[in-house]
Protein backbone atom coordinates (compact mmCIF):
# COMPACT_ATOMS: atom_id res chain seq x y z
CA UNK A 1 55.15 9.25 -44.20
CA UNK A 2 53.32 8.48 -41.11
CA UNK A 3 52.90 10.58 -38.42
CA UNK A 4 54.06 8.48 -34.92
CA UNK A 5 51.42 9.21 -31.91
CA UNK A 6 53.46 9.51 -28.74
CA UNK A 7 51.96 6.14 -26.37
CA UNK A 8 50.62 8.94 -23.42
CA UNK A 9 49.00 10.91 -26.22
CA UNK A 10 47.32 8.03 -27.20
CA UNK A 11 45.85 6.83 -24.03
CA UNK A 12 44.89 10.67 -23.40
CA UNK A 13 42.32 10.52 -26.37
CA UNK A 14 41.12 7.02 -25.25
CA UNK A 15 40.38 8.05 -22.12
CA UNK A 16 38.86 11.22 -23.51
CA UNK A 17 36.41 9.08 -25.48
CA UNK A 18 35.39 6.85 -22.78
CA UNK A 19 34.68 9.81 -20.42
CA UNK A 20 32.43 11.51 -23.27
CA UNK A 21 30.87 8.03 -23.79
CA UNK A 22 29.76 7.86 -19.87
CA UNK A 23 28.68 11.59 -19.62
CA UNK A 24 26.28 10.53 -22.49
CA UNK A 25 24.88 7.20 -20.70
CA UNK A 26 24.19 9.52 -17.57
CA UNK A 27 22.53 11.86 -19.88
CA UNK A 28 20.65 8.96 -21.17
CA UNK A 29 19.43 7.24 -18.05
CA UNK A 30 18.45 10.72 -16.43
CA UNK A 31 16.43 11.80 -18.84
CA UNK A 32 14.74 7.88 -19.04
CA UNK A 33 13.96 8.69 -15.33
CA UNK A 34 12.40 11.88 -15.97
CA UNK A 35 10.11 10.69 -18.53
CA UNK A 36 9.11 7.79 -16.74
CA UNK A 37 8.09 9.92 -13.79
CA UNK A 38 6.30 12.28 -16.13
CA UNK A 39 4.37 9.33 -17.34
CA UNK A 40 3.53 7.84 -14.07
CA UNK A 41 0.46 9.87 -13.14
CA UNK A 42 -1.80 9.27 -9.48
CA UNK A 43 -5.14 9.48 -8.71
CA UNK A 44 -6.44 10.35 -5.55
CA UNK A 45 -9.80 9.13 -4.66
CA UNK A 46 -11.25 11.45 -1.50
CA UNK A 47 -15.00 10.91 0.52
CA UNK A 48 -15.72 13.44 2.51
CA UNK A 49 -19.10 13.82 5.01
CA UNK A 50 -20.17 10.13 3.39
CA UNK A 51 -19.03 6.78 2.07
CA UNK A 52 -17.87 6.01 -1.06
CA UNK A 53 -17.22 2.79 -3.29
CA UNK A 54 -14.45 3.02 -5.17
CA UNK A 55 -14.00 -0.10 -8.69
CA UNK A 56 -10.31 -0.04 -9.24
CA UNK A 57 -8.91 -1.27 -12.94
CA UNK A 58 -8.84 -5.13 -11.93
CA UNK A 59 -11.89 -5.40 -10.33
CA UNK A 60 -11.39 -4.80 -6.82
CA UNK A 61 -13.30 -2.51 -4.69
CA UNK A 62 -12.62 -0.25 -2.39
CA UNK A 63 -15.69 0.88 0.54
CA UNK A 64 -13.67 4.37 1.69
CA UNK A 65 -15.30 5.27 4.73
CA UNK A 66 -15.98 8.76 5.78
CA UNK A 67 -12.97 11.72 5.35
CA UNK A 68 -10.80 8.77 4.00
CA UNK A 69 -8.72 9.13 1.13
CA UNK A 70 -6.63 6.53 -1.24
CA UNK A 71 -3.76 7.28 -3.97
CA UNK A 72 -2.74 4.87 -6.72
CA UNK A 73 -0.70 5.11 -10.24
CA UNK A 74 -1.91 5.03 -13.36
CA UNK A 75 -0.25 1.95 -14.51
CA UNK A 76 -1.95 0.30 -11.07
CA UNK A 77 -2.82 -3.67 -12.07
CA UNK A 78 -0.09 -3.18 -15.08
CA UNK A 79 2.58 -4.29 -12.54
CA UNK A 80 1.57 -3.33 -9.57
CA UNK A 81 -1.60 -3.50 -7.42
CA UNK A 82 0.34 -0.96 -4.74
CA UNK A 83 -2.96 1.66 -2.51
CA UNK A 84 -1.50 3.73 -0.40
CA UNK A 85 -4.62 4.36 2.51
CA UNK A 86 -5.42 7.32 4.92
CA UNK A 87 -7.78 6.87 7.42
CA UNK A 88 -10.80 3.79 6.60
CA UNK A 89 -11.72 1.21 4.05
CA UNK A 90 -12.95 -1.74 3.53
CA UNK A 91 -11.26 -3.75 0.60
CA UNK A 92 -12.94 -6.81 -1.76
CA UNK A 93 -9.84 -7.78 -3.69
CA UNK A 94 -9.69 -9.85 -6.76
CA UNK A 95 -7.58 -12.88 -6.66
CA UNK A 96 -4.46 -12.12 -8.83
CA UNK A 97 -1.06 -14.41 -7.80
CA UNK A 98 0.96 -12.95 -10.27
CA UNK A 99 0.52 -9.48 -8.42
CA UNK A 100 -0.24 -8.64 -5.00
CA UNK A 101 -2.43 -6.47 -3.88
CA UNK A 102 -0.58 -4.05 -1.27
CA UNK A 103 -2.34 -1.48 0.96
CA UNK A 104 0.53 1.11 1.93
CA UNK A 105 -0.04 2.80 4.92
CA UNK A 106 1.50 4.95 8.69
CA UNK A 107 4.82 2.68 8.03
CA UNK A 108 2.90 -0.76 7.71
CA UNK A 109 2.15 -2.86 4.65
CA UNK A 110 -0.87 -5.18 4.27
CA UNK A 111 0.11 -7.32 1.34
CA UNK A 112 -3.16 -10.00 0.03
CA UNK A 113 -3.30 -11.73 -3.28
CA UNK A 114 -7.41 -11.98 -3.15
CA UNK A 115 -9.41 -11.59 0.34
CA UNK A 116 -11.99 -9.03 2.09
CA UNK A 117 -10.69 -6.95 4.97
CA UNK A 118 -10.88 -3.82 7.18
CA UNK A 119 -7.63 -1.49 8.16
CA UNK A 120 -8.45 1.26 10.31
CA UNK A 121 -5.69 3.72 11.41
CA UNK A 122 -5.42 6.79 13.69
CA UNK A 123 -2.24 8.43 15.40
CA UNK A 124 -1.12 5.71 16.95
CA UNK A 125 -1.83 2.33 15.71
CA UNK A 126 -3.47 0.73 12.73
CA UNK A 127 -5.78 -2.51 13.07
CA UNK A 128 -6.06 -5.00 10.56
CA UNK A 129 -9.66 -7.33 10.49
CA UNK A 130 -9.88 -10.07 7.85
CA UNK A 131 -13.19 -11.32 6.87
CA UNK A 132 -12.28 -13.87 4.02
CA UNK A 133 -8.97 -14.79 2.71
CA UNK A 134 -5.34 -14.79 4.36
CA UNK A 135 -3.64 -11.36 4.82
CA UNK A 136 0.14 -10.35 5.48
CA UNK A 137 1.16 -7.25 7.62
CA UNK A 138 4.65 -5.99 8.21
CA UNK A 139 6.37 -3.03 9.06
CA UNK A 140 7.18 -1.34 5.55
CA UNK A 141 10.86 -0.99 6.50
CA UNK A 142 11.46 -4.32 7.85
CA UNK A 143 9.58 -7.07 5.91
CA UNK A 144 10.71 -9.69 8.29
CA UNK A 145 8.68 -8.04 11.24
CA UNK A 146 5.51 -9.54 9.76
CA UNK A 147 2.33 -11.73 10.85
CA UNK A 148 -0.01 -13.83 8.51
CA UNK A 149 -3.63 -12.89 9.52
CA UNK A 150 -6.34 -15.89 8.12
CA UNK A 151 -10.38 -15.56 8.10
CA UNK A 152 -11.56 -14.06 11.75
CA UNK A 153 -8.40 -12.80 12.73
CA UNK A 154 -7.23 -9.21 13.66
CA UNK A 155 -3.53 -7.53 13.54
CA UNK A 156 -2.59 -4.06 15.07
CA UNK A 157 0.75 -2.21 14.24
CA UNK A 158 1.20 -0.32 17.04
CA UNK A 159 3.15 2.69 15.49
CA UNK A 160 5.63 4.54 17.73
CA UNK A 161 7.57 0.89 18.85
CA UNK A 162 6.86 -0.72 15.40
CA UNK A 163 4.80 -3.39 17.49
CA UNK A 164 2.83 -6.19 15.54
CA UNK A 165 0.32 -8.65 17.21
CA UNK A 166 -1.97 -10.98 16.27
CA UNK A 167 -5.28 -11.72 17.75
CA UNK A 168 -7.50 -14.95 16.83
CA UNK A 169 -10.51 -13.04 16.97
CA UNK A 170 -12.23 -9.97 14.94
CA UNK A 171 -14.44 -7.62 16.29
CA UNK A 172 -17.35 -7.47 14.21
CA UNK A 173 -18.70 -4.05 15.37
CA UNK A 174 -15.90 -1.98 14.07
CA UNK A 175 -16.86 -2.86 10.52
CA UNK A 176 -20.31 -1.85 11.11
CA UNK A 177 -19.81 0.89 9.62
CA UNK A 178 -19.34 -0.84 6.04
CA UNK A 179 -21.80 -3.86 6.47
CA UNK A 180 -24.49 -1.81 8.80
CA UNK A 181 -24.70 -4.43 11.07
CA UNK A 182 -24.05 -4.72 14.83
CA UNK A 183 -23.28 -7.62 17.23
CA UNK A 184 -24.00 -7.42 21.21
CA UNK A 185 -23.85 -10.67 23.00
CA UNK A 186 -24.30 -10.63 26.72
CA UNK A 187 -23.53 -6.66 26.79
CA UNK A 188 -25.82 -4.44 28.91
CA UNK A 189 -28.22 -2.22 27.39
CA UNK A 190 -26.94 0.65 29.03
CA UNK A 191 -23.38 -0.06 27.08
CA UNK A 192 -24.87 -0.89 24.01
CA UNK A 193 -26.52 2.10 23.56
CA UNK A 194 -23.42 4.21 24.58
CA UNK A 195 -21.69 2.02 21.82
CA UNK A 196 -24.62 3.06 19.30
CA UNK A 197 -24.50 7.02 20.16
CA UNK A 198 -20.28 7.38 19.44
C-alpha cells in the first residue's frame, strides 16, 4: 500500500532541494573566484636613481623614467594589455586591434591600439604627449569625458575637477629626458640655461 505525501510536505522537500542546490552554486562560484585571483599574479617593475627599459610579453616597451614604477598581470597580452603607471614613461606600443593597450593611471585612462607617447603625472594633473599614432584619454570613471589625441598633440587631466583638454601642440623638451634631446627656438640664453640646470 502506498504511503500518501501530504501536498505542503511535498513542496517543503522541493523547496529544501532547491535551497541546497543554490547554497552549492554559491559555493561553486566563490571558490572559482578565489582561484582565479590566486592565479592572477602582478609584477611590478620599479627604477630607482636611473632609467630603465622595460620589453613587455607582446613586444612593447616601456622607457620608465627615474623613481617610476609600473604593475601588470601575468596573463597581460592574454586578454588584456591593461599598465597601471606611477610617475614617468615613455611607451612604444605594438599595434594589436584585437586588444588595447591601456595605461591606468591618478583616475585617467590612456587607451592606444599601437603608437609612441609620453604621460607624465604629479599631484595634480597628468599630461599626455603623442609622438606617433592616435591616443584616447578619459577619466577612468566616466568614459564619455574623453579626447582623441593624434601625432603632435598633448592632453592634460587636470585631477581635482576631472578636467580634460586638448592642445594641438607637444612640447618637445619634456621628453628630453627619454630621447636626450632639447629644442630652444627664439628663447634667451639666460632661460635656456635655467631650463638645462632643473
Amino acid at each position: 500500500k502506498r504511503k500518501r505525501i501530504p501536498l505542503r510536505s511535498y513542496f517543503v522537500r522541493i523547496a529544501a532541494v532547491l535551497v541546497l542546490a543554490l547554497r552549492l552554486a554559491y559555493i561553486l562560484v566563490e571558490v572559482t573566484k578565489t582561484t582565479a585571483l590566486a592565479d592572477t599574479n602582478y609584477l611590478e617593475i620599479t627604477s630607482q636613481d636611473e632609467k630603465q627599459e622595460v620589453v613587455l610579453p607582446d613586444g612593447s616597451v616601456v622607457f620608465l623614467n627615474k623613481h617610476s614604477k609600473i604593475i601588470r598581470n601575468s596573463n597581460y597580452a592574454e586578454n588584456n594589455r591593461d599598465i597601471i603607471l606611477e610617475g614617468e614613461a615613455f611607451f612604444e606600443v605594438t599595434s594589436n586591434r584585437e586588444i588595447p593597450f591601456k595605461v591606468h593611471t591618478l583616475n585617467s585612462t590612456i587607451e592606444v591600439v599601437g603608437t609612441s607617447f609620453n604621460i607624465h603625472t604629479d599631484s595634480s594633473q597628468v599630461v599626455v604627449s603623442v609622438l606617433t599614432g592616435k591616443v584616447a584619454f578619459y577619466a577612468s570613471n566616466n568614459t564619455v569625458n574623453r579626447i582623441d589625441l593624434e601625432r603632435e598633440n598633448t592632453g592634460v587631466f587636470e585631477i581635482d575637477k576631472e578636467l580634460l583638454t586638448p592642445k594641438k601642440t607637444i612640447d618637445r623638451n619634456s621628453i628630453a629626458w627619454h630621447t636626450g634631446k632639447f629644442y630652444f627656438d627664439k628663447v634667451p640664453l639666460k632661460q635656456a640655461c635655467d631650463f638645462l640646470a632643473t
